[in-house]
PDB file of N, CA and C in Angstrom:
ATOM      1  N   UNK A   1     104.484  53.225 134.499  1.00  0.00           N
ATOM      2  CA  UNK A   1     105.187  53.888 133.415  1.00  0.00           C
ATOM      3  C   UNK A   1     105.608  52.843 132.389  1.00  0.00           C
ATOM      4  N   UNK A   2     104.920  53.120 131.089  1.00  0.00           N
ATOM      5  CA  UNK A   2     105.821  52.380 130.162  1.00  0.00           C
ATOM      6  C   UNK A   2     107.119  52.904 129.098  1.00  0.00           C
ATOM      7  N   UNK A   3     107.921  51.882 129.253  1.00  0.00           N
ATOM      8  CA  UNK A   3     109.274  51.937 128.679  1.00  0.00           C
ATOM      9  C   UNK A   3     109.623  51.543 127.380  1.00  0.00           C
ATOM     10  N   UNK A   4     109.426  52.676 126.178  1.00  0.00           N
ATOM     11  CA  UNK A   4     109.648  51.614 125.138  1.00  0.00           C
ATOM     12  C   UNK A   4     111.158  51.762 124.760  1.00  0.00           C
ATOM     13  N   UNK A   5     111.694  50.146 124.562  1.00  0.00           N
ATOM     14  CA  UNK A   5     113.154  50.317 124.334  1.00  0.00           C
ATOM     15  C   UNK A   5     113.582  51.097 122.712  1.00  0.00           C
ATOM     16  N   UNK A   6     114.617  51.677 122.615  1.00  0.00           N
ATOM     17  CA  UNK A   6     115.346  52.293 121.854  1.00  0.00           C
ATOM     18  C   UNK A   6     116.068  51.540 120.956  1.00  0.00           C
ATOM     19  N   UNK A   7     115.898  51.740 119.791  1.00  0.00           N
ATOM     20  CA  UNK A   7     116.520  50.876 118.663  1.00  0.00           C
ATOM     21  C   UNK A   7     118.168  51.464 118.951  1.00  0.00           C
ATOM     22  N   UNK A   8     119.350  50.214 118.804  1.00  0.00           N
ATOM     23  CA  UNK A   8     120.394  50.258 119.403  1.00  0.00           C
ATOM     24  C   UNK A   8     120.989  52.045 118.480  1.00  0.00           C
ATOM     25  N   UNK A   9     120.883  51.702 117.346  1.00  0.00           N
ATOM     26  CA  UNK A   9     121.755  52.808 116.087  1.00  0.00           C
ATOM     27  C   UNK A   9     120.499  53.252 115.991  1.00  0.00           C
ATOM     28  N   UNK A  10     119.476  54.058 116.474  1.00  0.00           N
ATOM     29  CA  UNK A  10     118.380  55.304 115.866  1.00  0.00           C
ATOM     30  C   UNK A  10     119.004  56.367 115.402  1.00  0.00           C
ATOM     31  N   UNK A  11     118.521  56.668 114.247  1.00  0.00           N
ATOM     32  CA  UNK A  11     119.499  58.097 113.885  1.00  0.00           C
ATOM     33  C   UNK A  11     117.768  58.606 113.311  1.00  0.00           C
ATOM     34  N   UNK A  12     118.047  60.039 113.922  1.00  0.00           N
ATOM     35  CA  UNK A  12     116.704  60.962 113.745  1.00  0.00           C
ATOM     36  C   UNK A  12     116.721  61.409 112.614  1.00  0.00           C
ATOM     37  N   UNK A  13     115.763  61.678 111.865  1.00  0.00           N
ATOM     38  CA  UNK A  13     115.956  62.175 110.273  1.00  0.00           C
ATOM     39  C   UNK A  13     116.979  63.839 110.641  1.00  0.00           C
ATOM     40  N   UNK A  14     117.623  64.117 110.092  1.00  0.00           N
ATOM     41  CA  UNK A  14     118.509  65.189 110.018  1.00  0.00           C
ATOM     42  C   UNK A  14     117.769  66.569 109.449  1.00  0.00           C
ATOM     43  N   UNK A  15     118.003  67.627 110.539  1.00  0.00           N
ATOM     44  CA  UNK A  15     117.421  69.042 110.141  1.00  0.00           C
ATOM     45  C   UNK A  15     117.609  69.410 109.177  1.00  0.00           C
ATOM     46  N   UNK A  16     116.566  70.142 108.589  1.00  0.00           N
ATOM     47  CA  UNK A  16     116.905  70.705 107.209  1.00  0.00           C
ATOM     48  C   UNK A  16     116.419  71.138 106.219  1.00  0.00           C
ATOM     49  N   UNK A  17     116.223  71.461 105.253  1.00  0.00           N
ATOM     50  CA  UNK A  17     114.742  71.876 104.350  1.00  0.00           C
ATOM     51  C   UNK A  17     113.904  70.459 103.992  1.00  0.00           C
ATOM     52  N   UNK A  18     113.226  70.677 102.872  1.00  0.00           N
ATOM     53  CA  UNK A  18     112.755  69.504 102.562  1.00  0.00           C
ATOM     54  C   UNK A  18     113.677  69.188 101.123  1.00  0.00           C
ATOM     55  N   UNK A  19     113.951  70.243 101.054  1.00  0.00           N
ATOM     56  CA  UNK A  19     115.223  70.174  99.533  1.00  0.00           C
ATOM     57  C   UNK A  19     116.366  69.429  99.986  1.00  0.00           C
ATOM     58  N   UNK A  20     116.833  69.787 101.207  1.00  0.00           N
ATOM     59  CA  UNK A  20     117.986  68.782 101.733  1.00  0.00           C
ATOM     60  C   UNK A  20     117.519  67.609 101.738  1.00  0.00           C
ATOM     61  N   UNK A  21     116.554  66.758 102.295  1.00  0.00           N
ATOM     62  CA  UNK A  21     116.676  65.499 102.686  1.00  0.00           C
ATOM     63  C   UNK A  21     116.525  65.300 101.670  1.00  0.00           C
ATOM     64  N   UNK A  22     115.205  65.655 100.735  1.00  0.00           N
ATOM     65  CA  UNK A  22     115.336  64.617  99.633  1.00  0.00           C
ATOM     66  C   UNK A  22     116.957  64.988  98.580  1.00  0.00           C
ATOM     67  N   UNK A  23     117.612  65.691  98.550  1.00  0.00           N
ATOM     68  CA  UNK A  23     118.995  65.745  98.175  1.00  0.00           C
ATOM     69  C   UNK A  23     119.637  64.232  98.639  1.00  0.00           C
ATOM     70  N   UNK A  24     119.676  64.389 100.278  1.00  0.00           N
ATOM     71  CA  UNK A  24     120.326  63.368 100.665  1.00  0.00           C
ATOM     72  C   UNK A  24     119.764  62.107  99.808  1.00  0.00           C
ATOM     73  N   UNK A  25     118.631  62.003 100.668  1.00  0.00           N
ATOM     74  CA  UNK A  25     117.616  60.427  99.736  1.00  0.00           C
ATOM     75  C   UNK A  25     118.799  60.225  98.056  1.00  0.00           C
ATOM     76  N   UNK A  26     118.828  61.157  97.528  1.00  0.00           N
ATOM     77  CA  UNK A  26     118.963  60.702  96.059  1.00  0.00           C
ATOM     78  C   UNK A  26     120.310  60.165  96.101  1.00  0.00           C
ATOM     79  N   UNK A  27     121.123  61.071  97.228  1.00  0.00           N
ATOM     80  CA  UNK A  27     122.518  60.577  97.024  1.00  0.00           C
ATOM     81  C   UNK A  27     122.752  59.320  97.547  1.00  0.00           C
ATOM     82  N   UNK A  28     121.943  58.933  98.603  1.00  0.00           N
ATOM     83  CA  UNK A  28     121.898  57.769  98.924  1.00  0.00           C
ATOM     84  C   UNK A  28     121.516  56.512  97.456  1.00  0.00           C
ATOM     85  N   UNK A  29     120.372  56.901  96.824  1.00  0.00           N
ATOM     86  CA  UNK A  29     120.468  55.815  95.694  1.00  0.00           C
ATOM     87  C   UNK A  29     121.611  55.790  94.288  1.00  0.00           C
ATOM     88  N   UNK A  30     122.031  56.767  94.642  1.00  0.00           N
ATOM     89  CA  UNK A  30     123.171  57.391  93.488  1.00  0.00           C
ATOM     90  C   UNK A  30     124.299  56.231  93.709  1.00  0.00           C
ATOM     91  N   UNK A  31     124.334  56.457  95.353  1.00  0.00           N
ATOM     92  CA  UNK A  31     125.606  55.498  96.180  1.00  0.00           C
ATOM     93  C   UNK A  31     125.233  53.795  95.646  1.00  0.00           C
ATOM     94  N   UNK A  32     123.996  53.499  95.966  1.00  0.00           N
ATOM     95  CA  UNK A  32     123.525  52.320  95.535  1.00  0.00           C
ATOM     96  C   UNK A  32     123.656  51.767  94.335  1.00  0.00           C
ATOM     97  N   UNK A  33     123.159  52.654  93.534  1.00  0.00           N
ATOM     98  CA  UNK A  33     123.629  52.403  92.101  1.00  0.00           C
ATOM     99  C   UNK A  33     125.257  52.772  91.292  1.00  0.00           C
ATOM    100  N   UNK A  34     125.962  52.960  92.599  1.00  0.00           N
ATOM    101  CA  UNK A  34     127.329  52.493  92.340  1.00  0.00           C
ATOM    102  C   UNK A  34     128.100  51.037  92.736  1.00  0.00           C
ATOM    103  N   UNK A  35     127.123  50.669  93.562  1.00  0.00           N
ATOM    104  CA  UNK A  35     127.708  49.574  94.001  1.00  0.00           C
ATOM    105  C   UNK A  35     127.399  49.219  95.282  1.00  0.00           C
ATOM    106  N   UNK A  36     127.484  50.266  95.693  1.00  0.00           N
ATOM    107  CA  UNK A  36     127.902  49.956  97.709  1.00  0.00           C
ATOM    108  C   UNK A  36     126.621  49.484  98.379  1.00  0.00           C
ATOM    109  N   UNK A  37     126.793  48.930  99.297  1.00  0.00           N
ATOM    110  CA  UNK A  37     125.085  48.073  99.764  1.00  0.00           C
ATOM    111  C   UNK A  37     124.637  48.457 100.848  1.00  0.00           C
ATOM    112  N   UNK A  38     123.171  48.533 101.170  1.00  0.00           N
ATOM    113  CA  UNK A  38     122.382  48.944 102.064  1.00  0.00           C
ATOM    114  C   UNK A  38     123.236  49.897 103.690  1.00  0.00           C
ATOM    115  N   UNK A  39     124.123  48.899 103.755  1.00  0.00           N
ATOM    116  CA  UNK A  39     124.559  49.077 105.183  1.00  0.00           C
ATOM    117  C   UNK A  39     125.928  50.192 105.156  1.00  0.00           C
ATOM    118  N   UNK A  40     126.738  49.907 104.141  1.00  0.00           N
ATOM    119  CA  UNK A  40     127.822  50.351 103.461  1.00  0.00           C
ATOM    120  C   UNK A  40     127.351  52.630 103.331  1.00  0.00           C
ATOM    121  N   UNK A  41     125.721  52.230 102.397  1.00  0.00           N
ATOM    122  CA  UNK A  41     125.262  53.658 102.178  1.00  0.00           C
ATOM    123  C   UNK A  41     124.923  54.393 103.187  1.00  0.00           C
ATOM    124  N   UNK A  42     125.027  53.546 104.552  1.00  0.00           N
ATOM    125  CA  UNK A  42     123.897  53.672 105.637  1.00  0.00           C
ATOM    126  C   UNK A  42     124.918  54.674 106.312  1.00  0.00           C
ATOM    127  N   UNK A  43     125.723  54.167 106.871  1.00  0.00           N
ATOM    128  CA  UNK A  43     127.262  54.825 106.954  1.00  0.00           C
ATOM    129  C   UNK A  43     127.411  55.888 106.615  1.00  0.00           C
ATOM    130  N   UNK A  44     127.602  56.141 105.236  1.00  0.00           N
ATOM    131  CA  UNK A  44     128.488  57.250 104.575  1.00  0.00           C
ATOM    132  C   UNK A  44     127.395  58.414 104.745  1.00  0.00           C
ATOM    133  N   UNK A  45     125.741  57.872 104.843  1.00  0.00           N
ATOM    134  CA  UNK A  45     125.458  59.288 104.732  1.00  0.00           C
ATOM    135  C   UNK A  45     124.504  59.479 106.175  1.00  0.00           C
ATOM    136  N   UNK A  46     124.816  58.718 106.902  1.00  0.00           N
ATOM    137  CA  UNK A  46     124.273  59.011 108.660  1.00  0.00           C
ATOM    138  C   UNK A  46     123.056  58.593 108.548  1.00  0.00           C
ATOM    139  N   UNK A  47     122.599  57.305 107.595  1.00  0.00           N
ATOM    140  CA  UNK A  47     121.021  57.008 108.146  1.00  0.00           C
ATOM    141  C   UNK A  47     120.830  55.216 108.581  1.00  0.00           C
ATOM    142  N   UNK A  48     120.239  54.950 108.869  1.00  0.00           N
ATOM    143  CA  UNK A  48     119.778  53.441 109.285  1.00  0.00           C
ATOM    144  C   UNK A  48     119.787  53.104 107.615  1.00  0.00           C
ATOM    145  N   UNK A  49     120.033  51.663 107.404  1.00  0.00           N
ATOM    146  CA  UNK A  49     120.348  51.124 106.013  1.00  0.00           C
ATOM    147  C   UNK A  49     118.457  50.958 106.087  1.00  0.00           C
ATOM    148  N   UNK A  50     117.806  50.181 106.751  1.00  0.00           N
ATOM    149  CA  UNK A  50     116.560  50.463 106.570  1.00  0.00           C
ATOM    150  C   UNK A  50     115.677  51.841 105.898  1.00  0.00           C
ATOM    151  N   UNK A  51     116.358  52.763 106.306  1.00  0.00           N
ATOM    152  CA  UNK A  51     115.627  53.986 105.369  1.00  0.00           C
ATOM    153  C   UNK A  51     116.462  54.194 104.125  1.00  0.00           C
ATOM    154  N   UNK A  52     117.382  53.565 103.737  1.00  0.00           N
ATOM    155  CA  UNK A  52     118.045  53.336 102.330  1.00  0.00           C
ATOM    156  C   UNK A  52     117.441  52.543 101.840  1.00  0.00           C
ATOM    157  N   UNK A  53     116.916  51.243 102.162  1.00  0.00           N
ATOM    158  CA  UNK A  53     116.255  50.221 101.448  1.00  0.00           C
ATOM    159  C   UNK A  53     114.869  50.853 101.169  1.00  0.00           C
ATOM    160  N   UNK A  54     114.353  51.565 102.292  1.00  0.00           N
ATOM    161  CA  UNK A  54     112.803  52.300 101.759  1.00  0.00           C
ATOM    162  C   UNK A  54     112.817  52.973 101.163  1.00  0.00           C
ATOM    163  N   UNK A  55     113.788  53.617 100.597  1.00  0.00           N
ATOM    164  CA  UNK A  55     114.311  54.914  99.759  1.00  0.00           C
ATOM    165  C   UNK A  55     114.033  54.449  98.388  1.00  0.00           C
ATOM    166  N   UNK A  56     114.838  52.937  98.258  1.00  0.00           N
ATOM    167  CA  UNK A  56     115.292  52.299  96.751  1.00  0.00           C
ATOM    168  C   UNK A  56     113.913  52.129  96.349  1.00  0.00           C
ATOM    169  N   UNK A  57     113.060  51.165  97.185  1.00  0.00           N
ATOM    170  CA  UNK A  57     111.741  50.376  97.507  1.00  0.00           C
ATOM    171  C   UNK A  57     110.512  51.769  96.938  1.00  0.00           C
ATOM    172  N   UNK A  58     110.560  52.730  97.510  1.00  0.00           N
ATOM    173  CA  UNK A  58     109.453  53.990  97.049  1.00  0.00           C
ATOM    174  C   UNK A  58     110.099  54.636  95.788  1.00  0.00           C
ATOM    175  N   UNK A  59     111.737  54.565  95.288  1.00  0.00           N
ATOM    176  CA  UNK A  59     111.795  55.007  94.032  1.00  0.00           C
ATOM    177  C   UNK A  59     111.271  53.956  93.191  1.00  0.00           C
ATOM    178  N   UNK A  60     111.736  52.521  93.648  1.00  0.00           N
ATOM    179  CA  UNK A  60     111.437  51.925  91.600  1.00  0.00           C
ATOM    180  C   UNK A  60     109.755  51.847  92.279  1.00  0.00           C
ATOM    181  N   UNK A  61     108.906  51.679  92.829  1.00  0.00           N
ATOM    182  CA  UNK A  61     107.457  51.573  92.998  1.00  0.00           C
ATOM    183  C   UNK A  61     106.659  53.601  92.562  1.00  0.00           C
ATOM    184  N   UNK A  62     107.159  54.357  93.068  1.00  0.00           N
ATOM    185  CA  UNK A  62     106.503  55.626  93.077  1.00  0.00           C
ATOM    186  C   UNK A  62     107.596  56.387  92.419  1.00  0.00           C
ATOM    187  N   UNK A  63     108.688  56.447  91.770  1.00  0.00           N
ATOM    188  CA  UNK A  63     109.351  57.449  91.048  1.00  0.00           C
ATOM    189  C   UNK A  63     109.484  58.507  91.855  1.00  0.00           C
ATOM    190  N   UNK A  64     110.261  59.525  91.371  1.00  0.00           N
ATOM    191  CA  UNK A  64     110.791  60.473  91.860  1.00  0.00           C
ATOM    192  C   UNK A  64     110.155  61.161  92.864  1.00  0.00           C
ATOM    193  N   UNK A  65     108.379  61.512  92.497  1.00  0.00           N
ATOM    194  CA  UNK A  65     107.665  61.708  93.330  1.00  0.00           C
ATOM    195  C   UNK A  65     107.644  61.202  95.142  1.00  0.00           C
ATOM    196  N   UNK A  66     108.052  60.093  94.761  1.00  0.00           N
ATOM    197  CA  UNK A  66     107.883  58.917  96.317  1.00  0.00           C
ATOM    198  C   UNK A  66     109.157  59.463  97.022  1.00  0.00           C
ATOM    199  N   UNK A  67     110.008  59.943  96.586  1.00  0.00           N
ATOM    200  CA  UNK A  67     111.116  60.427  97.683  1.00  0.00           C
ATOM    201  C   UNK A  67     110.961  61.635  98.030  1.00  0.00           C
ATOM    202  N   UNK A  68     109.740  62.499  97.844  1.00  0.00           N
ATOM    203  CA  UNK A  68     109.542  63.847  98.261  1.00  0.00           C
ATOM    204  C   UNK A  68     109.013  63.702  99.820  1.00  0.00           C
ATOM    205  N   UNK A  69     109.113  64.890 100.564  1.00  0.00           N
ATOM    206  CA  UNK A  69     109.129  64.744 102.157  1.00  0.00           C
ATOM    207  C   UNK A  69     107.582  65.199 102.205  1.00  0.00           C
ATOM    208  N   UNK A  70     107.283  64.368 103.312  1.00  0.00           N
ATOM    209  CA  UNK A  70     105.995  64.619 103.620  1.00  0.00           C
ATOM    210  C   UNK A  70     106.090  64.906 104.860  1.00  0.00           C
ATOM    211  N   UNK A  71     105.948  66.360 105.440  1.00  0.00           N
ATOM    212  CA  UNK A  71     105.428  66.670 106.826  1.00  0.00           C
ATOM    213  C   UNK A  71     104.028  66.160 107.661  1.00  0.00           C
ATOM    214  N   UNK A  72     104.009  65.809 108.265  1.00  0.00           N
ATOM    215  CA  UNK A  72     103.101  64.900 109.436  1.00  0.00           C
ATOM    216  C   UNK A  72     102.881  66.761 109.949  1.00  0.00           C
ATOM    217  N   UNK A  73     101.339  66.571 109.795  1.00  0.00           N
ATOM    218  CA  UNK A  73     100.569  67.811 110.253  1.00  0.00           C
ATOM    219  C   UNK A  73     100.338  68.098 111.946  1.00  0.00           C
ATOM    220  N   UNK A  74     100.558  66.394 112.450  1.00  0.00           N
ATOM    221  CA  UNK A  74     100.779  66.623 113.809  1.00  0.00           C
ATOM    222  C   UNK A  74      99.177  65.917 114.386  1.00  0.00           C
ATOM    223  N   UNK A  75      99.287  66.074 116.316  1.00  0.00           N
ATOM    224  CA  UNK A  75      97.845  65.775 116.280  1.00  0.00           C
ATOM    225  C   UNK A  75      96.604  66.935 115.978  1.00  0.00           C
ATOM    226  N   UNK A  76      95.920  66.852 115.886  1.00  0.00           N
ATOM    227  CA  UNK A  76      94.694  67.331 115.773  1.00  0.00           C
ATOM    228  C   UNK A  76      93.853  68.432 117.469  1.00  0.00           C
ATOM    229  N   UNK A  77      94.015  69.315 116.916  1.00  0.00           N
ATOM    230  CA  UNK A  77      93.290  69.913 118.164  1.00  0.00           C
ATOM    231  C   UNK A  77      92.680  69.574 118.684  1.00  0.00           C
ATOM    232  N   UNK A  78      92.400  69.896 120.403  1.00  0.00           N
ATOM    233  CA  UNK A  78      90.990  68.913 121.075  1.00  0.00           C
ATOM    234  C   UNK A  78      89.947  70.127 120.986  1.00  0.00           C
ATOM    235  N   UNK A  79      90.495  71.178 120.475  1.00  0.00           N
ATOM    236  CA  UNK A  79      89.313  72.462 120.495  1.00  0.00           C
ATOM    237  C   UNK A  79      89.128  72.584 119.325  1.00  0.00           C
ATOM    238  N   UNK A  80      87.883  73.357 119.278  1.00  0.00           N
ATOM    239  CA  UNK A  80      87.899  74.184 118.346  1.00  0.00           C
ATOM    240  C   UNK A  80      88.193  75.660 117.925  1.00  0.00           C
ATOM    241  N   UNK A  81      87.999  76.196 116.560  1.00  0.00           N
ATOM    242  CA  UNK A  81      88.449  77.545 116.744  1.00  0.00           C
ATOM    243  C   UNK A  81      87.783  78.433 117.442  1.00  0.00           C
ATOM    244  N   UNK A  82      86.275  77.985 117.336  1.00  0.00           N
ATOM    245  CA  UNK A  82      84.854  78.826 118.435  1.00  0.00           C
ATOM    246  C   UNK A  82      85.755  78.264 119.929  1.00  0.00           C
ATOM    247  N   UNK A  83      86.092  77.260 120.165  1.00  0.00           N
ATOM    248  CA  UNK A  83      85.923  77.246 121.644  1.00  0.00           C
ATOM    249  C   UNK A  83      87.545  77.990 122.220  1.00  0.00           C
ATOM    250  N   UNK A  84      88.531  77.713 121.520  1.00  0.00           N
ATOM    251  CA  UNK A  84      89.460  78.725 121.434  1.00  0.00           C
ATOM    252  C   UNK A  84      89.510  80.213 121.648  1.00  0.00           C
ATOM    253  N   UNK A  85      88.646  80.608 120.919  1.00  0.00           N
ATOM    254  CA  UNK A  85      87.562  82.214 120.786  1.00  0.00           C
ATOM    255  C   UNK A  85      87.618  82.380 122.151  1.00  0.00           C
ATOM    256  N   UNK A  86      86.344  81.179 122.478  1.00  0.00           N
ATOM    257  CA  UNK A  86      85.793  81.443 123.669  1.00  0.00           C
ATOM    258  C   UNK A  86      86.936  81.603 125.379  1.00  0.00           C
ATOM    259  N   UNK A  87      87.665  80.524 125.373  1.00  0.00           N
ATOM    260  CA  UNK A  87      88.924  80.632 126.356  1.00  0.00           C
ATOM    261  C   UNK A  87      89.690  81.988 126.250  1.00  0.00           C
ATOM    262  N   UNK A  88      89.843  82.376 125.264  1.00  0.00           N
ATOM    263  CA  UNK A  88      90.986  83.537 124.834  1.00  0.00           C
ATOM    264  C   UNK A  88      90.367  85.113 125.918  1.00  0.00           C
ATOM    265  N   UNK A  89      88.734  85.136 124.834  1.00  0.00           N
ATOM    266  CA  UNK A  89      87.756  86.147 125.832  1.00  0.00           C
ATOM    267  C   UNK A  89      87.675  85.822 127.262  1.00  0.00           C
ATOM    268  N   UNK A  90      87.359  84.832 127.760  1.00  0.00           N
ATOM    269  CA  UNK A  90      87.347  84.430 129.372  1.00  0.00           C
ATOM    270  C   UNK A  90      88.321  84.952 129.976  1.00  0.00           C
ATOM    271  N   UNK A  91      89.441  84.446 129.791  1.00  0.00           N
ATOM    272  CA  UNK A  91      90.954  85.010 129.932  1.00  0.00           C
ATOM    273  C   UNK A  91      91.250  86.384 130.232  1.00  0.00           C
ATOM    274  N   UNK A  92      91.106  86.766 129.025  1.00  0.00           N
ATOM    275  CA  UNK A  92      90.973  88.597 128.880  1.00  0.00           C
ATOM    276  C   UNK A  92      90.044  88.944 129.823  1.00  0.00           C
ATOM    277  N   UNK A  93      88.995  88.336 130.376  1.00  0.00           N
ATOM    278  CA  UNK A  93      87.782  89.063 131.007  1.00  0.00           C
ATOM    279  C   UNK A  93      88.096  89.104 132.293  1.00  0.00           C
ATOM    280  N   UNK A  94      88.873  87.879 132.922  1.00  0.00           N
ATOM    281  CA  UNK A  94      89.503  88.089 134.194  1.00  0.00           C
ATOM    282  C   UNK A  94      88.843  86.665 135.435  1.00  0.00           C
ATOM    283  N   UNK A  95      88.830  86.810 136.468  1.00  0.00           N
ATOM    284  CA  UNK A  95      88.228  85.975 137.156  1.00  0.00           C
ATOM    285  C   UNK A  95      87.109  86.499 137.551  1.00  0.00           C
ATOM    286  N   UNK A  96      86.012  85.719 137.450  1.00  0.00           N
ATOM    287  CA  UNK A  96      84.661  86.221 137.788  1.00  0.00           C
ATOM    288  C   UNK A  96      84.313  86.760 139.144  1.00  0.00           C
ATOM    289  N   UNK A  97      83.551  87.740 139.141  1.00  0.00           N
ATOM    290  CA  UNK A  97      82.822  88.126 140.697  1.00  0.00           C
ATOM    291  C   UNK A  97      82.080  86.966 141.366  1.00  0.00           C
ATOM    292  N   UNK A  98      81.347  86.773 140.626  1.00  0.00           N
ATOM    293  CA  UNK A  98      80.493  85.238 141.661  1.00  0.00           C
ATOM    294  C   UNK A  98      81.176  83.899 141.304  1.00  0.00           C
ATOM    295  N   UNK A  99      81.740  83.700 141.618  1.00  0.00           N
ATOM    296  CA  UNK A  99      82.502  82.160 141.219  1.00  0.00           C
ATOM    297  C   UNK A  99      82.146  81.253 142.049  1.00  0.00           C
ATOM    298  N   UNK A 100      81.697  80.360 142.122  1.00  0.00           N
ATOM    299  CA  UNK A 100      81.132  78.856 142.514  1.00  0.00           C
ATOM    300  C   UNK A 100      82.076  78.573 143.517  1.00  0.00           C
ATOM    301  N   UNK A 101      83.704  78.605 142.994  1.00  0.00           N
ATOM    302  CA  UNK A 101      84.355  78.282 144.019  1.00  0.00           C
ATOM    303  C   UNK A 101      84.611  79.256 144.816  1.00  0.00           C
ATOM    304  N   UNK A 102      84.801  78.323 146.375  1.00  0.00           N
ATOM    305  CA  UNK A 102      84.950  78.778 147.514  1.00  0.00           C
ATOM    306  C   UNK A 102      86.671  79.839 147.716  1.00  0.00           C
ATOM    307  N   UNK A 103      86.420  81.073 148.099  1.00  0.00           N
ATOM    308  CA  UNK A 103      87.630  81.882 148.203  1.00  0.00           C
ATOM    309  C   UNK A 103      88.494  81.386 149.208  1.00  0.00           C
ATOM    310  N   UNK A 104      89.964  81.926 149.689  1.00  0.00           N
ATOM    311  CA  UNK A 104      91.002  81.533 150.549  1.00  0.00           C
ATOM    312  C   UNK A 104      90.301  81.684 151.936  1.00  0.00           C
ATOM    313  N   UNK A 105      89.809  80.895 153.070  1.00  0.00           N
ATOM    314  CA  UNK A 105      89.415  80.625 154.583  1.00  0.00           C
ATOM    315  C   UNK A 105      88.141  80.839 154.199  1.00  0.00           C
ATOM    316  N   UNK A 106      87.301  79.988 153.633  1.00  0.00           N
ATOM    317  CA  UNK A 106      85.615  79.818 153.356  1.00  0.00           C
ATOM    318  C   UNK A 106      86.167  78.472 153.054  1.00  0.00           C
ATOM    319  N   UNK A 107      84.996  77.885 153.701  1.00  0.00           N
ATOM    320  CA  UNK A 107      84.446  76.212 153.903  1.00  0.00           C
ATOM    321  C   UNK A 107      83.988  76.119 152.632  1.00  0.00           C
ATOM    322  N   UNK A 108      83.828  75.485 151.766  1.00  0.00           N
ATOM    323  CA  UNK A 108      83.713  74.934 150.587  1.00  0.00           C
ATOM    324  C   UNK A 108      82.192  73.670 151.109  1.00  0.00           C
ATOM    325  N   UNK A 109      81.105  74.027 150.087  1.00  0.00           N
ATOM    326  CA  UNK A 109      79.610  73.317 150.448  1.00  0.00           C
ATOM    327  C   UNK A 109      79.180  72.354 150.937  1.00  0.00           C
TER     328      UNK A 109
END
């Protein structure tokens, strides 16, 4: 089993629309551009100062655009939609009459 260790302060991005976070994001550089520094903003609005600094870092490089949320689509199916099809019908159809495998007290080949 591998163990990967846990960053001491992880804070999970916070539930919410995508209108909220990037809300938050802005207030976070709002805070910045008052004064208060990385660690200070990190605080007040519940995130790692690291995703404040990437915040500042994707506004002056990508503008307003760069603080919009991007959902991660996830992994990728190992099926397809035909072979999906196909499991769904099997399913529905039931367990077969001649089946290869050996039933409950039959010796197996």
């Amino acid at each position: 089993m591998v163990v990967v260790p846990q960053r001491e302060h992880a804070v999970p991005r916070p539930k919410g629309s995508a209108e909220l976070i990037e809300a938050r994001r802005r207030q976070a550089l709002r805070l910045l551009d008052e004064g208060y520094s990385l660690n200070e903003v990190g605080r007040m609005i519940g995130s790692a100062p690291s995703s404040v600094m990437r915040w500042r870092d994707a506004l002056q490089s990508g503008g307003e655009e760069a603080l919009k949320v991007r959902f991660s689509p996830g992994r990728p199916p190992a099926l397809t939609a035909a072979q999906r099809k196909q499991i769904v019908k099997l399913l529905l159809k039931g367990a077969m009459t001649t089946a290869s495998v050996p039933s409950c007290g039959q010796q197996g080949g």
